[in-house]
Protein backbone atom coordinates (compact mmCIF):
# COMPACT_ATOMS: atom_id res chain seq x y z
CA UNK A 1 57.80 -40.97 41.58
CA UNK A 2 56.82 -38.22 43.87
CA UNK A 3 53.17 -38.69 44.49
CA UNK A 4 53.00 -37.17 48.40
CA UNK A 5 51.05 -34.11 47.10
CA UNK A 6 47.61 -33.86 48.59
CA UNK A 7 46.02 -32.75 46.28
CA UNK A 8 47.19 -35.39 43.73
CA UNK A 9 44.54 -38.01 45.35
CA UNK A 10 44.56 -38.58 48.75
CA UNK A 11 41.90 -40.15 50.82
CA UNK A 12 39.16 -39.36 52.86
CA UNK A 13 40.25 -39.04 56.28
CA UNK A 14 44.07 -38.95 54.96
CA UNK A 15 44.50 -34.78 56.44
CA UNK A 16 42.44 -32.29 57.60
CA UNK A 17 42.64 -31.10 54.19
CA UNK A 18 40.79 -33.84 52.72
CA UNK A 19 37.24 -32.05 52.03
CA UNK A 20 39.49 -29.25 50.29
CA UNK A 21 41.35 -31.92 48.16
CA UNK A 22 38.07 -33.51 47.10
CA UNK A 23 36.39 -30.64 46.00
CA UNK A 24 39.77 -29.38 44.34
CA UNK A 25 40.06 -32.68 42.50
CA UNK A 26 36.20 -32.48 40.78
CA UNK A 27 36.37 -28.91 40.15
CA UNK A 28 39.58 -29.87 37.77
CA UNK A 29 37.90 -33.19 36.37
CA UNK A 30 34.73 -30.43 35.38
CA UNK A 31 37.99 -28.65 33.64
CA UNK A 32 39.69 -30.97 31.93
CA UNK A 33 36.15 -32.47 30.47
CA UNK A 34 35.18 -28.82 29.52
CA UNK A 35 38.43 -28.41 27.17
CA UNK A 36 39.37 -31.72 25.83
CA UNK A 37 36.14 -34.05 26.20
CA UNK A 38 38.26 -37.26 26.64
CA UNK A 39 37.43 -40.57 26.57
CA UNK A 40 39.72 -42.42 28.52
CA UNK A 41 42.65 -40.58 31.15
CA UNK A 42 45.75 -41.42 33.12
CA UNK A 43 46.71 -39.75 36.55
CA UNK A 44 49.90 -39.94 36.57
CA UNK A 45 50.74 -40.01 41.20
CA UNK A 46 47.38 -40.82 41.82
CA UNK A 47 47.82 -41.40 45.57
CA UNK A 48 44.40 -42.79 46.54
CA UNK A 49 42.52 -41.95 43.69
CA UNK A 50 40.60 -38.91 44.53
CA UNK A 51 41.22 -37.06 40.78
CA UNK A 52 40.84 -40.66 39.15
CA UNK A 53 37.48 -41.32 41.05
CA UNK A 54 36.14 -38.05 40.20
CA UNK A 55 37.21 -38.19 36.21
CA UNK A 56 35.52 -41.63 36.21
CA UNK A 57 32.35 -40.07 38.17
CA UNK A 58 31.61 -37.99 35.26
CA UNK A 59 32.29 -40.73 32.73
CA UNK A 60 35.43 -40.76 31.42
CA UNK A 61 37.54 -44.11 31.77
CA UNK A 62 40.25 -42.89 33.93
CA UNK A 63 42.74 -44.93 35.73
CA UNK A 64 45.94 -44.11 37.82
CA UNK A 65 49.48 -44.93 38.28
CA UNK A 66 51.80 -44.25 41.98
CA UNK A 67 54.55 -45.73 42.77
CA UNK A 68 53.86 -45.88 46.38
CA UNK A 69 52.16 -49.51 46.90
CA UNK A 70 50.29 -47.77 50.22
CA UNK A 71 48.52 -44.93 48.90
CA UNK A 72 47.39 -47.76 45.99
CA UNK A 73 46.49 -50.17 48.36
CA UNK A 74 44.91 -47.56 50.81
CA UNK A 75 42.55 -46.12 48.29
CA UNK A 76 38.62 -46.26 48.81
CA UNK A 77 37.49 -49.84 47.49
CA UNK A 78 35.38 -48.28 44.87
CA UNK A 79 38.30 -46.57 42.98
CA UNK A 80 40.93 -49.06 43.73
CA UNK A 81 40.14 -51.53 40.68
CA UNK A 82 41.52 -48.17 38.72
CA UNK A 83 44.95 -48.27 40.55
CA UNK A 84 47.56 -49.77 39.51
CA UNK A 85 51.39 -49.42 41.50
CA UNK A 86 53.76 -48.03 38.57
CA UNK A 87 56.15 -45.93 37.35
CA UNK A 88 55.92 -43.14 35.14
CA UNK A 89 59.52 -43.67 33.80
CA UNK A 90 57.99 -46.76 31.83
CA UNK A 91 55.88 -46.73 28.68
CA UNK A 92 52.81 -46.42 29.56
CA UNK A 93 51.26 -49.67 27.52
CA UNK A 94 47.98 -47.34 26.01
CA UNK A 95 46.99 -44.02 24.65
CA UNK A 96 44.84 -41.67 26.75
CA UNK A 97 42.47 -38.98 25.90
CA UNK A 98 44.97 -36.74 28.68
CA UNK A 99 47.27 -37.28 31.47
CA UNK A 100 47.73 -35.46 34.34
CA UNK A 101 50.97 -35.36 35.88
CA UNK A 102 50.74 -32.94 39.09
CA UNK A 103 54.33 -32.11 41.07
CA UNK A 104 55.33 -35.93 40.15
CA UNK A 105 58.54 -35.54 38.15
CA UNK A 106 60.20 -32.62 39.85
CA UNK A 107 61.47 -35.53 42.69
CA UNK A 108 62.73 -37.61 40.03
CA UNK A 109 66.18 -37.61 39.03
CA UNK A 110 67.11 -35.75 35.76
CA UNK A 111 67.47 -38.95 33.20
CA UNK A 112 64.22 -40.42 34.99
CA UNK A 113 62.23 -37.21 34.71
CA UNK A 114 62.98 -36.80 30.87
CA UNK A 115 61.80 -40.47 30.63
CA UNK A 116 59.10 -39.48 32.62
CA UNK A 117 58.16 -36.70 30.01
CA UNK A 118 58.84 -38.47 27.29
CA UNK A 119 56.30 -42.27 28.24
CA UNK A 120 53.73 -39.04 28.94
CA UNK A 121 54.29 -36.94 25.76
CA UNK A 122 54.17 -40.82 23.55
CA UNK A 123 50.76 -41.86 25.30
CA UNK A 124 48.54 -38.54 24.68
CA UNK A 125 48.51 -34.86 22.68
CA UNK A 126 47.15 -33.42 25.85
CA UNK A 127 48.60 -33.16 29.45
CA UNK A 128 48.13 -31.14 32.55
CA UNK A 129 50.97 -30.77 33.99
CA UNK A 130 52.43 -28.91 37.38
CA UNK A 131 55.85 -28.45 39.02
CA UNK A 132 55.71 -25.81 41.66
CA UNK A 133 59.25 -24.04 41.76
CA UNK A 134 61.87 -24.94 44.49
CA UNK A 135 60.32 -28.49 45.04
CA UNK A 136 61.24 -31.58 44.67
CA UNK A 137 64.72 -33.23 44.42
CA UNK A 138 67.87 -31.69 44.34
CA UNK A 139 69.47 -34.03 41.97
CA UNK A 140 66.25 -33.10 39.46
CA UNK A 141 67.29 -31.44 36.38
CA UNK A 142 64.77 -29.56 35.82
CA UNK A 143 62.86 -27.18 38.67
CA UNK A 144 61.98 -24.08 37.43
CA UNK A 145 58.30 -23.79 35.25
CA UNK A 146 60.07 -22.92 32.12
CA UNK A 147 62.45 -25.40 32.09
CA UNK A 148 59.46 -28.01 32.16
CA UNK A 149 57.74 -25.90 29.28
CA UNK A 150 60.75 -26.05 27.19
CA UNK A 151 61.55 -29.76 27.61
CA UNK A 152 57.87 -30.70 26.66
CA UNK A 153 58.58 -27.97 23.60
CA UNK A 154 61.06 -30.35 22.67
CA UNK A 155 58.44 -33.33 21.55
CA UNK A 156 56.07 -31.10 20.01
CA UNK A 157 54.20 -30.26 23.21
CA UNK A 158 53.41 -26.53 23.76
CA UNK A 159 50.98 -24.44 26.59
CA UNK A 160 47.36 -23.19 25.85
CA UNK A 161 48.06 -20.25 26.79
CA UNK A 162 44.10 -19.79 26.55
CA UNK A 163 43.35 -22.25 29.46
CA UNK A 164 43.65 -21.29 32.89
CA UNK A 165 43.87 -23.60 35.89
CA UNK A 166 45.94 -21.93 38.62
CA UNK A 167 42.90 -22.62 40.71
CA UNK A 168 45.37 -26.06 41.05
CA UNK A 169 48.62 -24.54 41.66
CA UNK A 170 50.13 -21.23 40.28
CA UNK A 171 52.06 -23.56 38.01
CA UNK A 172 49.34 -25.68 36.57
CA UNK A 173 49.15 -25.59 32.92
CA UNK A 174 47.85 -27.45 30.14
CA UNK A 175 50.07 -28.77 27.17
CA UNK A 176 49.25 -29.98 23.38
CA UNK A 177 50.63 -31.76 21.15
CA UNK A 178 50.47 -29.36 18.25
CA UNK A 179 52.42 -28.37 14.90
CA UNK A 180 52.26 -24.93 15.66
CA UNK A 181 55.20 -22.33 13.83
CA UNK A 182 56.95 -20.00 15.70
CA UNK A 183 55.28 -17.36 14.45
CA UNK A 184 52.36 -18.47 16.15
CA UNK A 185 53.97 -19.23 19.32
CA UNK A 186 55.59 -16.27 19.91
CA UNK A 187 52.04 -14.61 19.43
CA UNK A 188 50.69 -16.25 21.65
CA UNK A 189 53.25 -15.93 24.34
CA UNK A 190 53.69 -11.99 23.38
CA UNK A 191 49.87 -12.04 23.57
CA UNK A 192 50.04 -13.63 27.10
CA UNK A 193 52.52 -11.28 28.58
CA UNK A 194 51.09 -8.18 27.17
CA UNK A 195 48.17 -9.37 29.01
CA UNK A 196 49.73 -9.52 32.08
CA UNK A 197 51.82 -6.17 31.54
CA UNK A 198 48.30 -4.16 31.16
């Protein structure tokens, strides 16, 4: 799993960057309580546990999952018990309110990162999910935004087009599980672009 992004939880003290990351990382937890209320959550390359802490700061039971047994291990003591080294490409063992998955699976290779998407897409109807363009692996499959969209399409997932959080990334969207007809999503999406186009 690709977990080296910054902003995808590392610690205090990690960068210079790490004030920025910290405040990026609550203003998103404020988001994703403001649309979906959840419960519980998963961050999916939680590096030290800077989105995970600040989820489970406004109440929500959120854990996280790396791969990388030093960002786990590295984590501030008071977030760590909600760590856990593991990979993505695995079923996931629960079901979560939402899961983010930030510029994780692009480094994968292309049968991992459809695993990847699928263990997300069969443990919650809501993810936030990013993948800048250009990044990651070249062996991925998958690299540019709307091949992502189109693969989570595939198991019923589809973007809110009505939820904004490029203050993330450019490339940070949101994604339901929903039984929409294509009627309706190519409303929305025509909707979306006109949008754009005015």
């Amino acid at each position: 799993m690709a977990s080296g992004s910054a902003r995808s939880g590392a610690g205090p003290g990690a960068h210079p960057d790490a004030d920025r990351d910290r405040h990026l990382s609550r203003m998103l937890a404020d988001r994703v309580i403001a649309i979906a209320n959840p419960e519980t959550a998963l961050v999916v390359g939680c590096g030290r546990g800077l989105l995970v802490q600040a989820l489970a700061d406004k109440g929500v039971d959120a854990h996280g999952i790396d791969e990388s047994d030093d960002k786990v291990s590295g984590a501030p003591v008071e977030v760590r018990p909600r760590l856990e080294v593991a990979s993505v490409t695995k079923p996931l063992g629960a079901r979560y309110g939402v899961i983010t998955c930030l510029d994780v699976l692009p480094g994968l290779d292309p049968a991992d990162a459809q695993a990847g998407i699928e263990a997300v897409c069969a443990a919650t109807d809501r993810v936030v999910f990013a993948s800048a363009p250009g990044t990651g692996s070249a062996r991925a499959s998958l690299s540019a935004p709307s091949d992502w969209v189109a693969s989570f399409a595939e198991r019923g997932f589809f973007r809110r087009t009505d939820v904004a959080l490029d203050f993330w990334s450019p490339w940070t969207v949101l994604f339901e599980r929903s039984d929409i007809q294509p009627r309706d999503i190519v409303h929305r999406y025509e909707t979306t672009l006109s949008s754009l186009e005015s």
